[in-house]
N, C-alpha and C. Protein backbone atom coordinates (compact mmCIF):
# COMPACT_ATOMS: atom_id res chain seq x y z
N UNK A 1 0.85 -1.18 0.00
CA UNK A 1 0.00 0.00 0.00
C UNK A 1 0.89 1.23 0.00
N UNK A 2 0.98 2.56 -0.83
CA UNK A 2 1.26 3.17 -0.98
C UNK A 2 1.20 4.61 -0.09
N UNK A 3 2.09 4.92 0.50
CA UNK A 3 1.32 6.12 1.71
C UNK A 3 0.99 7.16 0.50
N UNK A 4 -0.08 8.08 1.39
CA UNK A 4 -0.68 9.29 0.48
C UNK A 4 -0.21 10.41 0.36
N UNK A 5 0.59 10.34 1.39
CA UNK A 5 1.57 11.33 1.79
C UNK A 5 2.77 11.77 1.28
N UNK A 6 3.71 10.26 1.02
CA UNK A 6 4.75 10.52 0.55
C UNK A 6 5.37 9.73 -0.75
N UNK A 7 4.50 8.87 -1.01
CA UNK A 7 4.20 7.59 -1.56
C UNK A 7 5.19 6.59 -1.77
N UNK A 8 5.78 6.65 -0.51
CA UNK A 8 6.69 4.84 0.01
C UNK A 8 5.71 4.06 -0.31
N UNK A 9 6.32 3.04 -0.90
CA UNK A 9 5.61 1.45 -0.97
C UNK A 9 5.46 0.63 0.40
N UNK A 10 5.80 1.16 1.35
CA UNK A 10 5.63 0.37 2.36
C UNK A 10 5.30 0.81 3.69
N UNK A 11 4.05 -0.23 4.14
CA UNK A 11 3.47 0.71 5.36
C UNK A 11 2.88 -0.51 6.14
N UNK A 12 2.98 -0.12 7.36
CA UNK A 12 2.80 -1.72 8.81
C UNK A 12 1.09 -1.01 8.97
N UNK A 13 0.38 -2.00 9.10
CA UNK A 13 -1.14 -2.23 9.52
C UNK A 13 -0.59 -1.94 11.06
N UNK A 14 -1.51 -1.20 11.39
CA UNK A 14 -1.75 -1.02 12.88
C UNK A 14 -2.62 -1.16 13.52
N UNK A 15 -3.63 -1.55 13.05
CA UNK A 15 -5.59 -1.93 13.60
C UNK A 15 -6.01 -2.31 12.37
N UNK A 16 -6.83 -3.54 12.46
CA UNK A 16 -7.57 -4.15 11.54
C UNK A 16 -9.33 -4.24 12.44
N UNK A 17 -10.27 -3.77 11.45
CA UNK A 17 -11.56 -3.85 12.12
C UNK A 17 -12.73 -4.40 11.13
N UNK A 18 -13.45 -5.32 11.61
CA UNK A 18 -14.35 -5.47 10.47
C UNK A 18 -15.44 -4.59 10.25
N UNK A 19 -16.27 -4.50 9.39
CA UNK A 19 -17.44 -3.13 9.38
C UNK A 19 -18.20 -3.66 8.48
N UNK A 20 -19.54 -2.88 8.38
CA UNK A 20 -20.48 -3.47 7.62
C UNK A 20 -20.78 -4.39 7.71
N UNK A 21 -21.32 -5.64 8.57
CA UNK A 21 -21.86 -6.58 9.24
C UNK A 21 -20.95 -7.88 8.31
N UNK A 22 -19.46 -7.57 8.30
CA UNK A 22 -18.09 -8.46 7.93
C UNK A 22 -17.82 -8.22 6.96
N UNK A 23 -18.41 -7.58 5.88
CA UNK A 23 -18.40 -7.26 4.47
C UNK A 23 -17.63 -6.80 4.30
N UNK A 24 -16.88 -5.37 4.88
CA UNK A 24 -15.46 -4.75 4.91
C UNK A 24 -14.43 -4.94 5.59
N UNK A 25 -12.84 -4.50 5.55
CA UNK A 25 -12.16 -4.32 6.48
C UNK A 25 -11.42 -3.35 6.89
N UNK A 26 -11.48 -2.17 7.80
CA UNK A 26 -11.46 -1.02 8.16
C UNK A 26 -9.91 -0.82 8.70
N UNK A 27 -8.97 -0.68 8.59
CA UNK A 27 -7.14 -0.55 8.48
C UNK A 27 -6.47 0.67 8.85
N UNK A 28 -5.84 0.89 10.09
CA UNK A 28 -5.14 1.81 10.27
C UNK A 28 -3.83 1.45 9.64
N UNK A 29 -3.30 2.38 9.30
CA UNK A 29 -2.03 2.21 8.46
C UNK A 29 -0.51 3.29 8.97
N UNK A 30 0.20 2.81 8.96
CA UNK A 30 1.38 4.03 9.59
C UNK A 30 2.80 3.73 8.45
N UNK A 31 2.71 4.69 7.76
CA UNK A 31 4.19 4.67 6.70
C UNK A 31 5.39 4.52 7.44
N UNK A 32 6.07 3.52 6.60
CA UNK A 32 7.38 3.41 7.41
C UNK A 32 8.52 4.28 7.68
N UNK A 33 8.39 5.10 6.27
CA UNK A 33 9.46 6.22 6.01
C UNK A 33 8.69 7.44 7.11
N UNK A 34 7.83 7.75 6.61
CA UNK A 34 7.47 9.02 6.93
C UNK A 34 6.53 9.00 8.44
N UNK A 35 6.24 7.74 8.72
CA UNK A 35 5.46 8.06 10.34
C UNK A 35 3.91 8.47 9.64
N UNK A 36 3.42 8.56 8.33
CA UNK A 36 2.08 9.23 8.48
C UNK A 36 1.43 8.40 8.04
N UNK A 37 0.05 8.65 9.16
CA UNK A 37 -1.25 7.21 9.61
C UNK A 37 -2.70 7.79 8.75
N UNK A 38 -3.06 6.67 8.09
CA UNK A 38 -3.90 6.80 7.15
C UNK A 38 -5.15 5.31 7.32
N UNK A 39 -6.21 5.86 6.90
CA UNK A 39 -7.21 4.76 6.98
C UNK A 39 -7.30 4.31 5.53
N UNK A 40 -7.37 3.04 5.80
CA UNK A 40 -8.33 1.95 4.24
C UNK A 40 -9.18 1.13 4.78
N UNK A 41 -9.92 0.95 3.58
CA UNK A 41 -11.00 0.06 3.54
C UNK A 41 -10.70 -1.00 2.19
N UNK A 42 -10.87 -2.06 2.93
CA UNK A 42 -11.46 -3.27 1.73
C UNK A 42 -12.88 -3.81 1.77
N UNK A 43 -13.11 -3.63 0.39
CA UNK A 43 -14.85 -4.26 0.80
C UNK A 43 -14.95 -5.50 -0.33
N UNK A 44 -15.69 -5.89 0.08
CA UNK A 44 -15.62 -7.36 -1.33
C UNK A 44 -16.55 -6.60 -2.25
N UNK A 45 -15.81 -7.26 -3.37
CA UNK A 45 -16.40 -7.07 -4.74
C UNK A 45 -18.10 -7.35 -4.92
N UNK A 46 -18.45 -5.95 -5.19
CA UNK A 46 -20.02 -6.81 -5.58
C UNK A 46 -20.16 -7.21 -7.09
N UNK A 47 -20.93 -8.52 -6.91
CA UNK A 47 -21.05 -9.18 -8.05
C UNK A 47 -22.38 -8.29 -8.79
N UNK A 48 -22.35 -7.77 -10.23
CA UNK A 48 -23.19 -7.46 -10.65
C UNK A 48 -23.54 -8.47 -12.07
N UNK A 49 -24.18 -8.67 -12.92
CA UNK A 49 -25.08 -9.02 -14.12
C UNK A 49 -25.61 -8.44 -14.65
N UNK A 50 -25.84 -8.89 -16.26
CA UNK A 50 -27.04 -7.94 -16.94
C UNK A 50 -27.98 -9.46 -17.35
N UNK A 51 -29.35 -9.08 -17.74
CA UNK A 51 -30.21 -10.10 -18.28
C UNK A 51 -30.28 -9.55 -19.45
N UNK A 52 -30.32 -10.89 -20.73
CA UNK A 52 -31.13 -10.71 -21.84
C UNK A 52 -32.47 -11.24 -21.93
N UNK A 53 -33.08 -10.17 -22.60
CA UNK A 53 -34.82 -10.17 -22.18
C UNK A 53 -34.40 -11.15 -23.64
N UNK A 54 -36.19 -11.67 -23.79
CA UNK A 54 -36.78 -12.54 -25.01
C UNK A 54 -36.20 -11.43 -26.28
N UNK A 55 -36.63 -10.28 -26.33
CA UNK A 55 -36.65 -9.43 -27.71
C UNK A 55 -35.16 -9.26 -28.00
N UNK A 56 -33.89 -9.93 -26.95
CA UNK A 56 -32.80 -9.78 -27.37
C UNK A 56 -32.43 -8.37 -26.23
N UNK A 57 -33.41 -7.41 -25.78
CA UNK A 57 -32.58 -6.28 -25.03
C UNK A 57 -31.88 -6.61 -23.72
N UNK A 58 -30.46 -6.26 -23.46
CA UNK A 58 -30.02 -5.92 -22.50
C UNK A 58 -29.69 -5.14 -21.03
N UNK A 59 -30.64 -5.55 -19.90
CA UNK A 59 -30.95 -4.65 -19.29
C UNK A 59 -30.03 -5.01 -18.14
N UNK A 60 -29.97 -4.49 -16.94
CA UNK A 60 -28.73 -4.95 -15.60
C UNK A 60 -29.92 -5.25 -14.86
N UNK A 61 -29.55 -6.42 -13.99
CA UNK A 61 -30.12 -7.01 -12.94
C UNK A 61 -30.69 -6.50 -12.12
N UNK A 62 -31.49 -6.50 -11.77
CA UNK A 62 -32.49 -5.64 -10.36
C UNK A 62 -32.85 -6.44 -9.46
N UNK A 63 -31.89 -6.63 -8.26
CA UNK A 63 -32.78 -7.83 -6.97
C UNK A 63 -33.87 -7.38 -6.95
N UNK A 64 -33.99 -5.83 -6.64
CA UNK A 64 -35.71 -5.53 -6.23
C UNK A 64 -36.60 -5.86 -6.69
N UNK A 65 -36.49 -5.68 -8.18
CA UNK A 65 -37.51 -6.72 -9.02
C UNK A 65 -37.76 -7.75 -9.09
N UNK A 66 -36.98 -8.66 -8.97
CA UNK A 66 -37.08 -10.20 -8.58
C UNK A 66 -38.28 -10.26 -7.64
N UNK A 67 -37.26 -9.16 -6.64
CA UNK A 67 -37.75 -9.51 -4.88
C UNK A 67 -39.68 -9.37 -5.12
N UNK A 68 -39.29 -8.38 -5.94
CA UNK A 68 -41.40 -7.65 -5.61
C UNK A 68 -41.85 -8.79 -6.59
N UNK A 69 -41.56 -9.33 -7.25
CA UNK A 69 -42.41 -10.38 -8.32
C UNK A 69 -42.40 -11.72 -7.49
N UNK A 70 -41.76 -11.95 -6.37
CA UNK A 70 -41.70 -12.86 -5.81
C UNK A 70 -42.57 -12.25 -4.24
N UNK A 71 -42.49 -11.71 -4.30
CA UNK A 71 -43.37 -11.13 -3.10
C UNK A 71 -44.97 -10.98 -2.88
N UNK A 72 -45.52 -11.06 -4.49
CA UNK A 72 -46.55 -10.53 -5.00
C UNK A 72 -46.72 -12.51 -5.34
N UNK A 73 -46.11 -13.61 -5.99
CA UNK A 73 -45.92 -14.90 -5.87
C UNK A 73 -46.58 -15.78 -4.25
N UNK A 74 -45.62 -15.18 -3.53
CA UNK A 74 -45.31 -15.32 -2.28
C UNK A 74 -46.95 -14.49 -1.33
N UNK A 75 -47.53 -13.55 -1.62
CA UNK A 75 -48.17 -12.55 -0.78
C UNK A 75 -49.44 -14.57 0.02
N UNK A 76 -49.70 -14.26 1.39
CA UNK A 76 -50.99 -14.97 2.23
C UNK A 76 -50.11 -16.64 1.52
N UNK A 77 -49.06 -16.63 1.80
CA UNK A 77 -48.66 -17.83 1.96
C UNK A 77 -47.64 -18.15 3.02
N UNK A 78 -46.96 -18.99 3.24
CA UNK A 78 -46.40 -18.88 4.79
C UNK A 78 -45.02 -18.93 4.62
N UNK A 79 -44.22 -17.91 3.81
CA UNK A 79 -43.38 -17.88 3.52
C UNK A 79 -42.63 -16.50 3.78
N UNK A 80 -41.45 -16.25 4.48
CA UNK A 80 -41.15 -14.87 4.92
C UNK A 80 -40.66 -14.79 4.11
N UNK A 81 -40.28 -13.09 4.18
CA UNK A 81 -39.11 -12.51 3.27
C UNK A 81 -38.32 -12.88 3.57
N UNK A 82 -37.58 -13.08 4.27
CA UNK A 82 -36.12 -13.79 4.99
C UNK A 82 -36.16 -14.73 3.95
N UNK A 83 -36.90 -15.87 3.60
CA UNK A 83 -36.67 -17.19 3.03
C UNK A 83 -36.89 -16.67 1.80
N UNK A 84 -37.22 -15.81 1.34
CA UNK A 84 -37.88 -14.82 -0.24
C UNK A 84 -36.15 -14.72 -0.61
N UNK A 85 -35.39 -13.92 0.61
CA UNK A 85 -34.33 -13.56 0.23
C UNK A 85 -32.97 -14.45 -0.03
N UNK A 86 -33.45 -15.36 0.98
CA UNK A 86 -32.59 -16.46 0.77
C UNK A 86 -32.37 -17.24 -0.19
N UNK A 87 -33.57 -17.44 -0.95
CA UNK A 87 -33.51 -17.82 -2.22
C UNK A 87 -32.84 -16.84 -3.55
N UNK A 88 -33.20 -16.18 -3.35
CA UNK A 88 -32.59 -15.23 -3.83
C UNK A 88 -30.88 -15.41 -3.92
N UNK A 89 -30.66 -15.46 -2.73
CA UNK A 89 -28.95 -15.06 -2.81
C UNK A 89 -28.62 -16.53 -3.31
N UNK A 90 -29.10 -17.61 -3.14
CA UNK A 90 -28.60 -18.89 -3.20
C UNK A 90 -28.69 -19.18 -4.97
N UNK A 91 -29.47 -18.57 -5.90
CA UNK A 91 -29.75 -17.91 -7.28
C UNK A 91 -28.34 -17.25 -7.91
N UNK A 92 -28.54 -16.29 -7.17
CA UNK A 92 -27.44 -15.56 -7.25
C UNK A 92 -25.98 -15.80 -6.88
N UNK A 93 -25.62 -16.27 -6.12
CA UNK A 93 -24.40 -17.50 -5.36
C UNK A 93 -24.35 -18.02 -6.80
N UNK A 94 -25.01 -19.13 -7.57
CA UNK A 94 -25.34 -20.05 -8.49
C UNK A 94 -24.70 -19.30 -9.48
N UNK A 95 -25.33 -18.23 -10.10
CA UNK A 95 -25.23 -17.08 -11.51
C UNK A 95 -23.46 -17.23 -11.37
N UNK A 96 -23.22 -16.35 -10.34
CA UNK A 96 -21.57 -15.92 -9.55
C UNK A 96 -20.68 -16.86 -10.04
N UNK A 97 -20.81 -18.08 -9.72
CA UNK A 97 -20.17 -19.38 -9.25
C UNK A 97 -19.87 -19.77 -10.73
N UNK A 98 -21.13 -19.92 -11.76
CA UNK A 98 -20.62 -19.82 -13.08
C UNK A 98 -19.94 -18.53 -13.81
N UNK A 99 -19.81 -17.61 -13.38
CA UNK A 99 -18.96 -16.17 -13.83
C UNK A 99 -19.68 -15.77 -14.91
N UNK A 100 -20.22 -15.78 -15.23
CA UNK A 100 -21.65 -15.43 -16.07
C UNK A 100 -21.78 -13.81 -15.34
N UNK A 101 -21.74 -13.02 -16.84
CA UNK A 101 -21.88 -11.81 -16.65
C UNK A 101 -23.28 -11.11 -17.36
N UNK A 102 -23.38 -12.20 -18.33
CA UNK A 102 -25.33 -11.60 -19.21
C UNK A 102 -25.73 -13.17 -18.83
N UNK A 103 -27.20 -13.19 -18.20
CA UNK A 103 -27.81 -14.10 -18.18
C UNK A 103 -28.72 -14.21 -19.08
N UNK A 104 -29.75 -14.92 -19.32
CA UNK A 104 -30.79 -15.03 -20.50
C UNK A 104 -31.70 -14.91 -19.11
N UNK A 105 -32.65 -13.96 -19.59
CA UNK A 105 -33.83 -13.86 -18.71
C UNK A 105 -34.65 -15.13 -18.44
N UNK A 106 -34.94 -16.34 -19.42
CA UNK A 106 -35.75 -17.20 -19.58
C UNK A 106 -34.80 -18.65 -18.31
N UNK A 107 -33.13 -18.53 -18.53
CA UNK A 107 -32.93 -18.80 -17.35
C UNK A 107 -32.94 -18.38 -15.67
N UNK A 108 -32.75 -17.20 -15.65
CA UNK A 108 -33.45 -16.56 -14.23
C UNK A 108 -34.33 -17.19 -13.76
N UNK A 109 -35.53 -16.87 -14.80
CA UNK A 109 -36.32 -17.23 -14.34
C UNK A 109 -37.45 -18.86 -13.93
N UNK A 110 -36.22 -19.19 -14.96
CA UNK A 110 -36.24 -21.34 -14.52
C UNK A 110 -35.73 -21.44 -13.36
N UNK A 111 -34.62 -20.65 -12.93
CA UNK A 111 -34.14 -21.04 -11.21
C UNK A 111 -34.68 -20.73 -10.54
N UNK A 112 -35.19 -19.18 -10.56
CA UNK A 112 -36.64 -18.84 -9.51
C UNK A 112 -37.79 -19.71 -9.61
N UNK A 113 -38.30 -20.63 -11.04
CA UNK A 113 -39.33 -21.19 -11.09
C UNK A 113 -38.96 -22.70 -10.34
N UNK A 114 -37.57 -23.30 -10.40
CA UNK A 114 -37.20 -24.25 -9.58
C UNK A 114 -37.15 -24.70 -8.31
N UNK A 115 -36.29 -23.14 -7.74
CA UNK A 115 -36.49 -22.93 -5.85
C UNK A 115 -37.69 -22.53 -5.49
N UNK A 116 -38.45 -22.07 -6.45
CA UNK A 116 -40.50 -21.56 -5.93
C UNK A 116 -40.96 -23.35 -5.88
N UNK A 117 -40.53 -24.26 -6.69
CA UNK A 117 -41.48 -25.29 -6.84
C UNK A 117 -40.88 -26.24 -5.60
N UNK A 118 -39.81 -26.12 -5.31
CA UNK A 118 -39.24 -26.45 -3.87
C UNK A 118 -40.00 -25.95 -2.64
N UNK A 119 -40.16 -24.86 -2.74
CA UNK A 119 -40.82 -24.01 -1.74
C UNK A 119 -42.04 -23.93 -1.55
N UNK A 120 -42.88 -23.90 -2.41
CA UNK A 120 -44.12 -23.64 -2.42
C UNK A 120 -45.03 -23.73 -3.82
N UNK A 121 -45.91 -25.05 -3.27
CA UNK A 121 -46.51 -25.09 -5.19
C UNK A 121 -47.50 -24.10 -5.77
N UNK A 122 -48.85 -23.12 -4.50
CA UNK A 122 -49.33 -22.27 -5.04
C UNK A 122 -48.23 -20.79 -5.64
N UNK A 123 -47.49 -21.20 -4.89
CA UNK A 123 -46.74 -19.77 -5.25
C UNK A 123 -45.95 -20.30 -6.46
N UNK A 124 -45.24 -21.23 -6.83
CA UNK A 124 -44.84 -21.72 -7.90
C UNK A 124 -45.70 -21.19 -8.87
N UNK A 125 -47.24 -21.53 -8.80
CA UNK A 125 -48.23 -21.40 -10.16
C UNK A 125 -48.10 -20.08 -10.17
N UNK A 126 -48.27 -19.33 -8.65
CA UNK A 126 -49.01 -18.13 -9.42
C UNK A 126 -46.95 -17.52 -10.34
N UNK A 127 -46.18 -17.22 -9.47
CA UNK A 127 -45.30 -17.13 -10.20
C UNK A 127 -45.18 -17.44 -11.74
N UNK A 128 -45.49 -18.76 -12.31
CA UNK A 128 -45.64 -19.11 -13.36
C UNK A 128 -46.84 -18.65 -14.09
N UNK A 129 -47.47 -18.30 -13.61
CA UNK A 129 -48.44 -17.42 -14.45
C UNK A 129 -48.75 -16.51 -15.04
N UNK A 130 -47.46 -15.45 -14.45
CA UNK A 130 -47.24 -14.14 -14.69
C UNK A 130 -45.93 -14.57 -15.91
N UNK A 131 -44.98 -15.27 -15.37
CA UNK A 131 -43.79 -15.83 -15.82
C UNK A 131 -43.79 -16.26 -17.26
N UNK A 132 -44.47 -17.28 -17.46
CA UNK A 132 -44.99 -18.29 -18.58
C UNK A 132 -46.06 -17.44 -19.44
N UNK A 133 -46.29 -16.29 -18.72
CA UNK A 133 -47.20 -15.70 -19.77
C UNK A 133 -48.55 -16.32 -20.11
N UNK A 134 -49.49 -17.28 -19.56
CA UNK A 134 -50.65 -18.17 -19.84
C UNK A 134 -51.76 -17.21 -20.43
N UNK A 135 -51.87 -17.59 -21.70
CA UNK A 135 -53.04 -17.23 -22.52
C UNK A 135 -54.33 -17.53 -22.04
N UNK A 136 -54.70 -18.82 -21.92
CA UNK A 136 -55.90 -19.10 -21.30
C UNK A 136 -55.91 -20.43 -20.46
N UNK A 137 -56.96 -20.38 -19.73
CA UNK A 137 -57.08 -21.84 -18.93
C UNK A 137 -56.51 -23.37 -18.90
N UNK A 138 -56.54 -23.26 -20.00
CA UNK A 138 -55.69 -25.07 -20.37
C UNK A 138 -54.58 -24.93 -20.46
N UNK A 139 -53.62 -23.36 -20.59
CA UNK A 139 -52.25 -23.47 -20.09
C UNK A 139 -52.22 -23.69 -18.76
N UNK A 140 -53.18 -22.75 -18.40
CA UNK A 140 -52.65 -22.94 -16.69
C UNK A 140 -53.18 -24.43 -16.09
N UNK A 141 -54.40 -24.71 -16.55
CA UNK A 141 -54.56 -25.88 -16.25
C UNK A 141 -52.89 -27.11 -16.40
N UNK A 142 -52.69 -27.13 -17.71
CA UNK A 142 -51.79 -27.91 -18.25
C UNK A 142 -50.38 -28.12 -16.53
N UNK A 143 -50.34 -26.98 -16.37
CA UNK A 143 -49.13 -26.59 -15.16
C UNK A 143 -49.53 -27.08 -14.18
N UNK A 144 -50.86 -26.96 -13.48
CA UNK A 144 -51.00 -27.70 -12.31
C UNK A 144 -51.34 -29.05 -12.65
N UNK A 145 -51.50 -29.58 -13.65
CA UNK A 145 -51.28 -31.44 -13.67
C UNK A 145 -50.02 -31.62 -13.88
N UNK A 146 -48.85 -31.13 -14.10
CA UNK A 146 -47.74 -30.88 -13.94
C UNK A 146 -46.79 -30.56 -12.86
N UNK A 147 -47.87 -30.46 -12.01
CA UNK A 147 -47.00 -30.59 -10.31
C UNK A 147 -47.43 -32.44 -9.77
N UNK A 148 -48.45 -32.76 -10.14
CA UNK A 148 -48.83 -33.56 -9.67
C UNK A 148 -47.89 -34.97 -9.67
């Protein structure tokens, strides 16, 4: 690490602190040459994505959106947000893990339609209903003999 001061290459950690509920690490620093004490931070990298929609457009990932389409899935069923979110990150963990930087929207939304059918089969449908786009009754019909 470079002091700011004088810019020696070399400088002794003097306090290490974690912050942001472990996410960062907060560093007193003291240059060797020059004696002058400076703070850093390391924070982990956030992982970002973009989705490709059906029409081919490229848009960037929105948890919130997920979150509210799954919330609105999810609404008078016995499922918290906590476990809404958890799925979520465990999705996302998944995306990461393959280094996948554009997803195809139509996969997103097979893994949300995967961990929903784990979780919960009315919320699975209604999810898939909005999801799958159902024209009329015998699609949706077709889906719930399809859990069975």
């Amino acid at each position: 690490m470079k002091c700011p001061q004088c810019a020696f290459e070399d400088t002794k950690v003097l306090e290490s602190r974690l912050s942001h509920e472990g996410r960062s690490v907060r560093r007193r620093r003291s240059c060797v040459q020059c004696n002058y004490r400076f703070t850093t931070y390391e924070k982990e990298e956030e992982f970002s994505f973009q989705v490709v929609k059906k029409d081919g457009r490229v848009e960037a990932y929105y948890r919130q959106k997920a979150l509210r389409s799954l919330q609105v899935a999810c609404s008078k069923r016995p499922i918290s947000m906590e476990q809404i979110e958890e799925m979520m990150d465990r999705i996302e963990r998944a995306i990461q893990e393959h280094g996948e930087r554009t997803v195809p929207s139509q996969k997103l939304g097979d893994m949300i339609m995967e961990a929903l059918h784990a979780m919960d089969k009315v919320a699975y449908v209604r999810f898939a209903s909005v999801y799958k786009d159902f024209k009329d009754p015998d699609e949706f019909l077709a889906e719930l003999k399809g859990l069975s």
